[in-house]
N, C-alpha and C. Protein backbone atom coordinates (compact mmCIF):
# COMPACT_ATOMS: atom_id res chain seq x y z
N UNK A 1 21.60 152.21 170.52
CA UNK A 1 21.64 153.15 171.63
C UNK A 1 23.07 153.27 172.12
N UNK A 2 23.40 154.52 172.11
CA UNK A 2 25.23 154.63 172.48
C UNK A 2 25.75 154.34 171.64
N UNK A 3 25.66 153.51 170.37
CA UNK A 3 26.62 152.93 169.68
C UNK A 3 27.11 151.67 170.32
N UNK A 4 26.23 151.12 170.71
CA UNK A 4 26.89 149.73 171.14
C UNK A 4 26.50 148.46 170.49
N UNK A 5 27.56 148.39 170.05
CA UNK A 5 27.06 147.11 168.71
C UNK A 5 26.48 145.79 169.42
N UNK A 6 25.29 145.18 168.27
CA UNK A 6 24.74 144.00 168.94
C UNK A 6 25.66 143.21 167.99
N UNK A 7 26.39 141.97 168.55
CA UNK A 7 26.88 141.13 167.47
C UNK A 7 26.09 140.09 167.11
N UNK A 8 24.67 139.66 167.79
CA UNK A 8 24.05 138.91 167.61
C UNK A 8 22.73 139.17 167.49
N UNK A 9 21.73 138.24 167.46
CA UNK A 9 20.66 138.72 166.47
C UNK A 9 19.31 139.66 167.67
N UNK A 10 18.58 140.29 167.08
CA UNK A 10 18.50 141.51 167.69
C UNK A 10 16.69 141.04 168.63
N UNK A 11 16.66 140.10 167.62
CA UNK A 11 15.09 139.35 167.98
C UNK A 11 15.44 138.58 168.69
N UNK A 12 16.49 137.96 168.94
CA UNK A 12 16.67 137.04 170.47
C UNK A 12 17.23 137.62 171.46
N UNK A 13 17.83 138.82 171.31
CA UNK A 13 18.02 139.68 173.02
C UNK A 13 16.60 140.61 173.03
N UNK A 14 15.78 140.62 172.40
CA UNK A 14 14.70 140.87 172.78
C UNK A 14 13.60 139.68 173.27
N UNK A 15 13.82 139.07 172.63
CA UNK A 15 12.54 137.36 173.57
C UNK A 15 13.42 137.30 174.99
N UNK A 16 14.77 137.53 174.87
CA UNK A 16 15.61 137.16 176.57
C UNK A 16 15.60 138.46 177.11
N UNK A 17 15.36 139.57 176.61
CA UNK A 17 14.49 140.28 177.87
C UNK A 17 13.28 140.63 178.02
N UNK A 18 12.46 139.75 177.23
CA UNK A 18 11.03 139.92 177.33
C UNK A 18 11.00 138.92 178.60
N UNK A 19 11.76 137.46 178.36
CA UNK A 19 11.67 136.42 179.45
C UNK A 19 11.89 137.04 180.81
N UNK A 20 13.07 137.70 180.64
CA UNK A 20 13.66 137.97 182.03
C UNK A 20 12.67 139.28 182.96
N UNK A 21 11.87 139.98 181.91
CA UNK A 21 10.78 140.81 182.54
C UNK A 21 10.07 140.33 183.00
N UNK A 22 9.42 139.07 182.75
CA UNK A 22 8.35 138.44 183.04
C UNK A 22 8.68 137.52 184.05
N UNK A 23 9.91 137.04 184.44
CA UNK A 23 10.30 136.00 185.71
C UNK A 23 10.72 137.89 187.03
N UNK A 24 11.11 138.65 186.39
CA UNK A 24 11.05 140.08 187.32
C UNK A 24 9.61 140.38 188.01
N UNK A 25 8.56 140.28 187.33
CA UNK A 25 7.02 140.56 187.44
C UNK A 25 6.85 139.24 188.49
N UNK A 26 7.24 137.95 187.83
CA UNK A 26 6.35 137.19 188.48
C UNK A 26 7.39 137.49 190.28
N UNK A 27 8.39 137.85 190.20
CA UNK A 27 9.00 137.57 191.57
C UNK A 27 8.52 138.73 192.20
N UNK A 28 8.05 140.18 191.72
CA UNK A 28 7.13 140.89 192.37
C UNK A 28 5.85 140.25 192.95
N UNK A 29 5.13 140.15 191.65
CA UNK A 29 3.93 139.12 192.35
C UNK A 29 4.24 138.08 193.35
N UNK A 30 5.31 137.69 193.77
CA UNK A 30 5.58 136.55 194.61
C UNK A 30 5.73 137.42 195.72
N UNK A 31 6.70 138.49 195.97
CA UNK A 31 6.82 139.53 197.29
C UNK A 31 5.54 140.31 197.54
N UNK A 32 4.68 140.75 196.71
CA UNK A 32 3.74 140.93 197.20
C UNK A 32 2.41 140.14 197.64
N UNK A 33 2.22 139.33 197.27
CA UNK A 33 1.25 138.13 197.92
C UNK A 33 1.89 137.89 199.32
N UNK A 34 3.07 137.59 199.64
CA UNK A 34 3.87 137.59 200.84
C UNK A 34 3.74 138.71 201.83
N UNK A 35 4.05 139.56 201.33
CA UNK A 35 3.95 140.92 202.27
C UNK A 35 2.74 141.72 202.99
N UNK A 36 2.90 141.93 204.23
CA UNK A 36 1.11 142.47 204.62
C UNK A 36 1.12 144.04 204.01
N UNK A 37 2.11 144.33 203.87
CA UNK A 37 1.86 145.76 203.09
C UNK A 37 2.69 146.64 202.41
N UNK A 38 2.14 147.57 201.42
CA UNK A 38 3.00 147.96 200.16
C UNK A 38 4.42 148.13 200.95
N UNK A 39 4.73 148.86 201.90
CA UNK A 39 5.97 149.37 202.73
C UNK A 39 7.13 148.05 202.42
N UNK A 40 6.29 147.02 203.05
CA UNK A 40 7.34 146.02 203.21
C UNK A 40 7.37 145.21 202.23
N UNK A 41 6.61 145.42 200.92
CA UNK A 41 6.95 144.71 199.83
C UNK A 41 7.75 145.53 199.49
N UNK A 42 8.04 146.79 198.90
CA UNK A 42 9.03 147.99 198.49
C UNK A 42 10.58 147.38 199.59
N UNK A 43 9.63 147.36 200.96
CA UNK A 43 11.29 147.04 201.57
C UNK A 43 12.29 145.98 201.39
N UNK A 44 11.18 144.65 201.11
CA UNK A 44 11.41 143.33 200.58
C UNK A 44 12.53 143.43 199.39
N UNK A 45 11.57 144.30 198.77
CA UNK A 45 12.45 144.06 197.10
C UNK A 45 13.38 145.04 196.84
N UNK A 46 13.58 145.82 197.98
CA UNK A 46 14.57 146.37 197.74
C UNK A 46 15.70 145.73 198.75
N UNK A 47 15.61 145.19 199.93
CA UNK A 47 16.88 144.61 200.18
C UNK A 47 17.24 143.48 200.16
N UNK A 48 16.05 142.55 199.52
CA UNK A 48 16.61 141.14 199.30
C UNK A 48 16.36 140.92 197.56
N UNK A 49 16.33 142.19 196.93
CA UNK A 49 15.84 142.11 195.27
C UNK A 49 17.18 142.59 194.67
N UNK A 50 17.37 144.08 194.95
CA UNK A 50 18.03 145.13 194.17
C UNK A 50 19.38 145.09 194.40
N UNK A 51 19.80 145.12 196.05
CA UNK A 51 21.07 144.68 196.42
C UNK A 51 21.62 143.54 195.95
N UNK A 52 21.15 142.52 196.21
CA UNK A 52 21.63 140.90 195.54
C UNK A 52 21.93 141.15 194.08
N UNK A 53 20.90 141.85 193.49
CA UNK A 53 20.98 142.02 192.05
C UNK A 53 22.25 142.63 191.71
N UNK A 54 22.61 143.75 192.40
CA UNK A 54 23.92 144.69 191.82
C UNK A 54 24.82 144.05 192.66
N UNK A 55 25.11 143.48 193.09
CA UNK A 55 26.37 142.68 193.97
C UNK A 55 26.35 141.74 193.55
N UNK A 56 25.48 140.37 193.07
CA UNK A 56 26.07 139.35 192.83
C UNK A 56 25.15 138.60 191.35
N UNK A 57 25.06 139.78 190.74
CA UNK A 57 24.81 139.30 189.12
C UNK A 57 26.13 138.93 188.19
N UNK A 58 27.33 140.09 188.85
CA UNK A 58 28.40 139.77 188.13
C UNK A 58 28.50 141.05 187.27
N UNK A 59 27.13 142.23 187.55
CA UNK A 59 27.85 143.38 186.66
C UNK A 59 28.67 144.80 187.54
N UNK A 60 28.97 143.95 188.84
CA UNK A 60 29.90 144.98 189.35
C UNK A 60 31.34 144.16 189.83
N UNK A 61 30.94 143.12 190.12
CA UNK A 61 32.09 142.22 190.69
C UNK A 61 31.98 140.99 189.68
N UNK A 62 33.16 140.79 189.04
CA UNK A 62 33.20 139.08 188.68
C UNK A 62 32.75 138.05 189.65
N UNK A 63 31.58 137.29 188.99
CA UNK A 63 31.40 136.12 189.56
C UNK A 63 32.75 135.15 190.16
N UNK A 64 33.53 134.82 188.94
CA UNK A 64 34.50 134.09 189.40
C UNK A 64 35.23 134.67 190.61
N UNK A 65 35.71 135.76 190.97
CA UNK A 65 36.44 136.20 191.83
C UNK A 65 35.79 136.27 193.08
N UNK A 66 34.40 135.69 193.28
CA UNK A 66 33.72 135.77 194.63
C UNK A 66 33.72 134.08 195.47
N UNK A 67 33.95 134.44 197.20
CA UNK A 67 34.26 133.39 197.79
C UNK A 67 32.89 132.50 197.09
N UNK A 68 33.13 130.98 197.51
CA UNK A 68 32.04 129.94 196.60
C UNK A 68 30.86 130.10 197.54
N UNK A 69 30.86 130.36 199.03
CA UNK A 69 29.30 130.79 199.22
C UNK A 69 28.81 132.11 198.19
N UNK A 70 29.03 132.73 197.85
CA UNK A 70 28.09 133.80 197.79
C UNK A 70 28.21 133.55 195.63
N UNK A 71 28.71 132.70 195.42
CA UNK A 71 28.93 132.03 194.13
C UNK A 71 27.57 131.25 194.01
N UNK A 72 27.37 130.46 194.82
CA UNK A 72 26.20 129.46 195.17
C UNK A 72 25.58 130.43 195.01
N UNK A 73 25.02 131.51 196.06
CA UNK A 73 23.75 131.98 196.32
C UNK A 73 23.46 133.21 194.97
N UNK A 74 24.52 133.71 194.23
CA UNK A 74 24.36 133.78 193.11
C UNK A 74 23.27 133.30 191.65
N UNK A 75 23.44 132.01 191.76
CA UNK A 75 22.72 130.98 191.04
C UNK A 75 21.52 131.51 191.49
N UNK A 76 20.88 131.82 192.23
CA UNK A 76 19.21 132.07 192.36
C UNK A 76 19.28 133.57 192.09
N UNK A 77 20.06 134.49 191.79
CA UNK A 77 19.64 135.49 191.38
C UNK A 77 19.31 135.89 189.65
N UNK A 78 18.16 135.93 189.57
CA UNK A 78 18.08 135.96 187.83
C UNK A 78 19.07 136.89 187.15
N UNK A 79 18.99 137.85 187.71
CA UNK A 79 20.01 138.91 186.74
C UNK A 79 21.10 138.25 186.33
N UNK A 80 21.63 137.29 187.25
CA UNK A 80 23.03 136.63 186.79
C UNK A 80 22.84 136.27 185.64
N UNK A 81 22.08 135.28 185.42
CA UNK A 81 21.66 134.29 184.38
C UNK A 81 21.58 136.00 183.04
N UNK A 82 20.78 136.37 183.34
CA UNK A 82 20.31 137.81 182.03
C UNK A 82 21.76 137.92 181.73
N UNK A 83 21.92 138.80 182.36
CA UNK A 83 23.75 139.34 182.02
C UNK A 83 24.65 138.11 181.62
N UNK A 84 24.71 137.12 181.29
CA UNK A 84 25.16 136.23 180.99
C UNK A 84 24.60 136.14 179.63
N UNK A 85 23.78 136.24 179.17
CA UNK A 85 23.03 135.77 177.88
C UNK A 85 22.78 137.37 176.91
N UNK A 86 22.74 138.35 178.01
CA UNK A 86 23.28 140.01 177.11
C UNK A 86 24.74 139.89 176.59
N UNK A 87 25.33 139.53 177.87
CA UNK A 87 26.74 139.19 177.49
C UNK A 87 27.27 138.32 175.85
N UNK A 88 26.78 137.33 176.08
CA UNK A 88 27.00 136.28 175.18
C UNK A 88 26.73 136.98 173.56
N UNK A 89 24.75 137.36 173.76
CA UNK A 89 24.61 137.91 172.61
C UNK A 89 24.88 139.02 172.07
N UNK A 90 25.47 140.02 172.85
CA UNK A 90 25.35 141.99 172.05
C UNK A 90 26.92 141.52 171.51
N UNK A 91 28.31 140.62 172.67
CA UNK A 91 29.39 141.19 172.73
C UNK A 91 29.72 139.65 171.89
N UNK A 92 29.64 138.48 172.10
CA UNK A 92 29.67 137.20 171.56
C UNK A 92 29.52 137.08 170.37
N UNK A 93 28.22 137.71 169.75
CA UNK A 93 27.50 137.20 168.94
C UNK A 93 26.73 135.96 168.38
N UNK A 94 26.50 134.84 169.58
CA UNK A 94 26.04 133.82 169.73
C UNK A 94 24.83 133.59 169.67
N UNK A 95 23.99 133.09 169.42
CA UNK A 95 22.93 132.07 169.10
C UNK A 95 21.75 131.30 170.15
N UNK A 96 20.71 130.74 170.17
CA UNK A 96 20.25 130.31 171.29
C UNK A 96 20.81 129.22 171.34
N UNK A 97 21.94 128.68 170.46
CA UNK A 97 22.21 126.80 170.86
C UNK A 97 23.57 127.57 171.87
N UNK A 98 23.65 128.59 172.03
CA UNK A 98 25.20 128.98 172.90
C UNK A 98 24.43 129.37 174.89
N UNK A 99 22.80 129.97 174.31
CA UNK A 99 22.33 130.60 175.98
C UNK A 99 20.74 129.82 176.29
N UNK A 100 21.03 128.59 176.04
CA UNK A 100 19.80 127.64 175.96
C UNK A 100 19.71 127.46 177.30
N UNK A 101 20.66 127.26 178.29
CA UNK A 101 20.90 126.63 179.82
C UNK A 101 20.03 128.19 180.24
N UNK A 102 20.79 129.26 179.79
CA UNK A 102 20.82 130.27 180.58
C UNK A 102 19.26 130.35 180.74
N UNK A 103 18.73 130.03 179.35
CA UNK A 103 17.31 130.67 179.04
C UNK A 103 16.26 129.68 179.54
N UNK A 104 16.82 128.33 179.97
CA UNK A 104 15.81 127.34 180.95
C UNK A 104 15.85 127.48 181.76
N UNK A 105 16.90 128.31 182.24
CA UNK A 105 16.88 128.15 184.28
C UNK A 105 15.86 129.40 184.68
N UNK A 106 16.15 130.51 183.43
CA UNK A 106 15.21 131.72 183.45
C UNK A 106 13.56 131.31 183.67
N UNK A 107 13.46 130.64 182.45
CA UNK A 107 12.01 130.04 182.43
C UNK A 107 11.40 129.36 183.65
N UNK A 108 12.48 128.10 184.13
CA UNK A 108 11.94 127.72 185.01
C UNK A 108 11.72 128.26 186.73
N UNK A 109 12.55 129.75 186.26
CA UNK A 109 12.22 130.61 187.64
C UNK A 109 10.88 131.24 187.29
N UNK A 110 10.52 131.55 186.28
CA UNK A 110 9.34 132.24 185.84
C UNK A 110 8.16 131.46 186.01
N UNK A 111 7.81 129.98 186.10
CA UNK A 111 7.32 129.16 186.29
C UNK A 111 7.09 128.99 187.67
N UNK A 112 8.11 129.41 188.52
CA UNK A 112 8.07 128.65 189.62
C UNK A 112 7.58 129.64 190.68
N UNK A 113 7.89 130.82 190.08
CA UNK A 113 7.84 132.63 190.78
C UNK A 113 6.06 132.51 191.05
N UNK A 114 6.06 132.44 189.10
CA UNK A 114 4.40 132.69 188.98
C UNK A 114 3.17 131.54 189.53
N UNK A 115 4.34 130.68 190.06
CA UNK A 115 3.39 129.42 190.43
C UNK A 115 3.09 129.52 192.20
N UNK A 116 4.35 129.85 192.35
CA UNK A 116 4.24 130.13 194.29
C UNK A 116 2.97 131.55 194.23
N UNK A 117 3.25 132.26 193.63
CA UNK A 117 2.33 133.97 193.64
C UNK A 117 1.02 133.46 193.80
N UNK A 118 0.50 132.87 192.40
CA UNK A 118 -0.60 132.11 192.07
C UNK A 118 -0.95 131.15 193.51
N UNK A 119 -0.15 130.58 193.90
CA UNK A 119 -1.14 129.93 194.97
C UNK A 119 -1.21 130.71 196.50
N UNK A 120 -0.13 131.40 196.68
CA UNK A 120 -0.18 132.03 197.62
C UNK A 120 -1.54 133.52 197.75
N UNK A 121 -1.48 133.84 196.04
CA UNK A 121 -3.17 134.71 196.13
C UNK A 121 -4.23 133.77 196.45
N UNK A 122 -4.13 132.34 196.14
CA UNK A 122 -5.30 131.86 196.41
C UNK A 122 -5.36 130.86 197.51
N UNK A 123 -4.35 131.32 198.49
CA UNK A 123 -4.92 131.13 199.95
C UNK A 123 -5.11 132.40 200.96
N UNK A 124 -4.64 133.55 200.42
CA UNK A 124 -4.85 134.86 200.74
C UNK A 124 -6.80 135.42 200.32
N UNK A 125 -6.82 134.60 199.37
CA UNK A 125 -8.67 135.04 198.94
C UNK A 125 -8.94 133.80 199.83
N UNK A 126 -8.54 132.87 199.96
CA UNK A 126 -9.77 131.70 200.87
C UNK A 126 -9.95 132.50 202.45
């Protein structure tokens, strides 16, 4: 697409954005179990989802060049982690022994997204 070369293999930037869809879903499911209604889940995820996402993933501003609070609070935004491991593999051409960190911290947000959602629907049905 565009002509933009993958230098790395084409079946592992697809499992790392199959992952990263599925820790996206589960953090929906997490804002909406939370929210009393569609309005303020839409509002939710759009100003504590979408903004964070384009400001401090690192694909508009370098990470490195940001003061170390907002470096920290970085780290919990998944996109960082994604764009780090697109990075690595389209332009790198690296391997999963090069975005293994990237791809556990992913997982274990996906775990943890779909685990808060999951219990929070099932004190919302009790």
């Amino acid at each position: 697409v565009l002509d933009v070369p993958i230098n790395g293999s084409l079946v592992l930037l697809v499992a790392e954005s199959f992952l990263f869809t599925l820790v996206s879903l589960s953090l929906g499911l997490l804002i909406s179990s939370k929210a009393e209604s569609q309005q303020t889940a839409m509002f939710i995820s759009l100003v504590a989802l979408f903004l964070p996402t384009v400001m401090l993933s690192g694909f508009m501003f370098p990470i490195e060049n940001m003061p170390l609070p907002l470096r920290t609070v970085s780290n919990i935004v998944p996109a960082k982690w994604y764009y780090s491991i697109v990075r690595s593999v389209m332009i790198k051409g690296v391997g999963l022994h090069a975005v293994w960190k990237e791809t556990l911290i992913l997982a274990g947000m996906f775990v943890i997204f779909l685990g808060l959602a999951i219990k929070n629907f099932k004190i919302r049905l009790a």
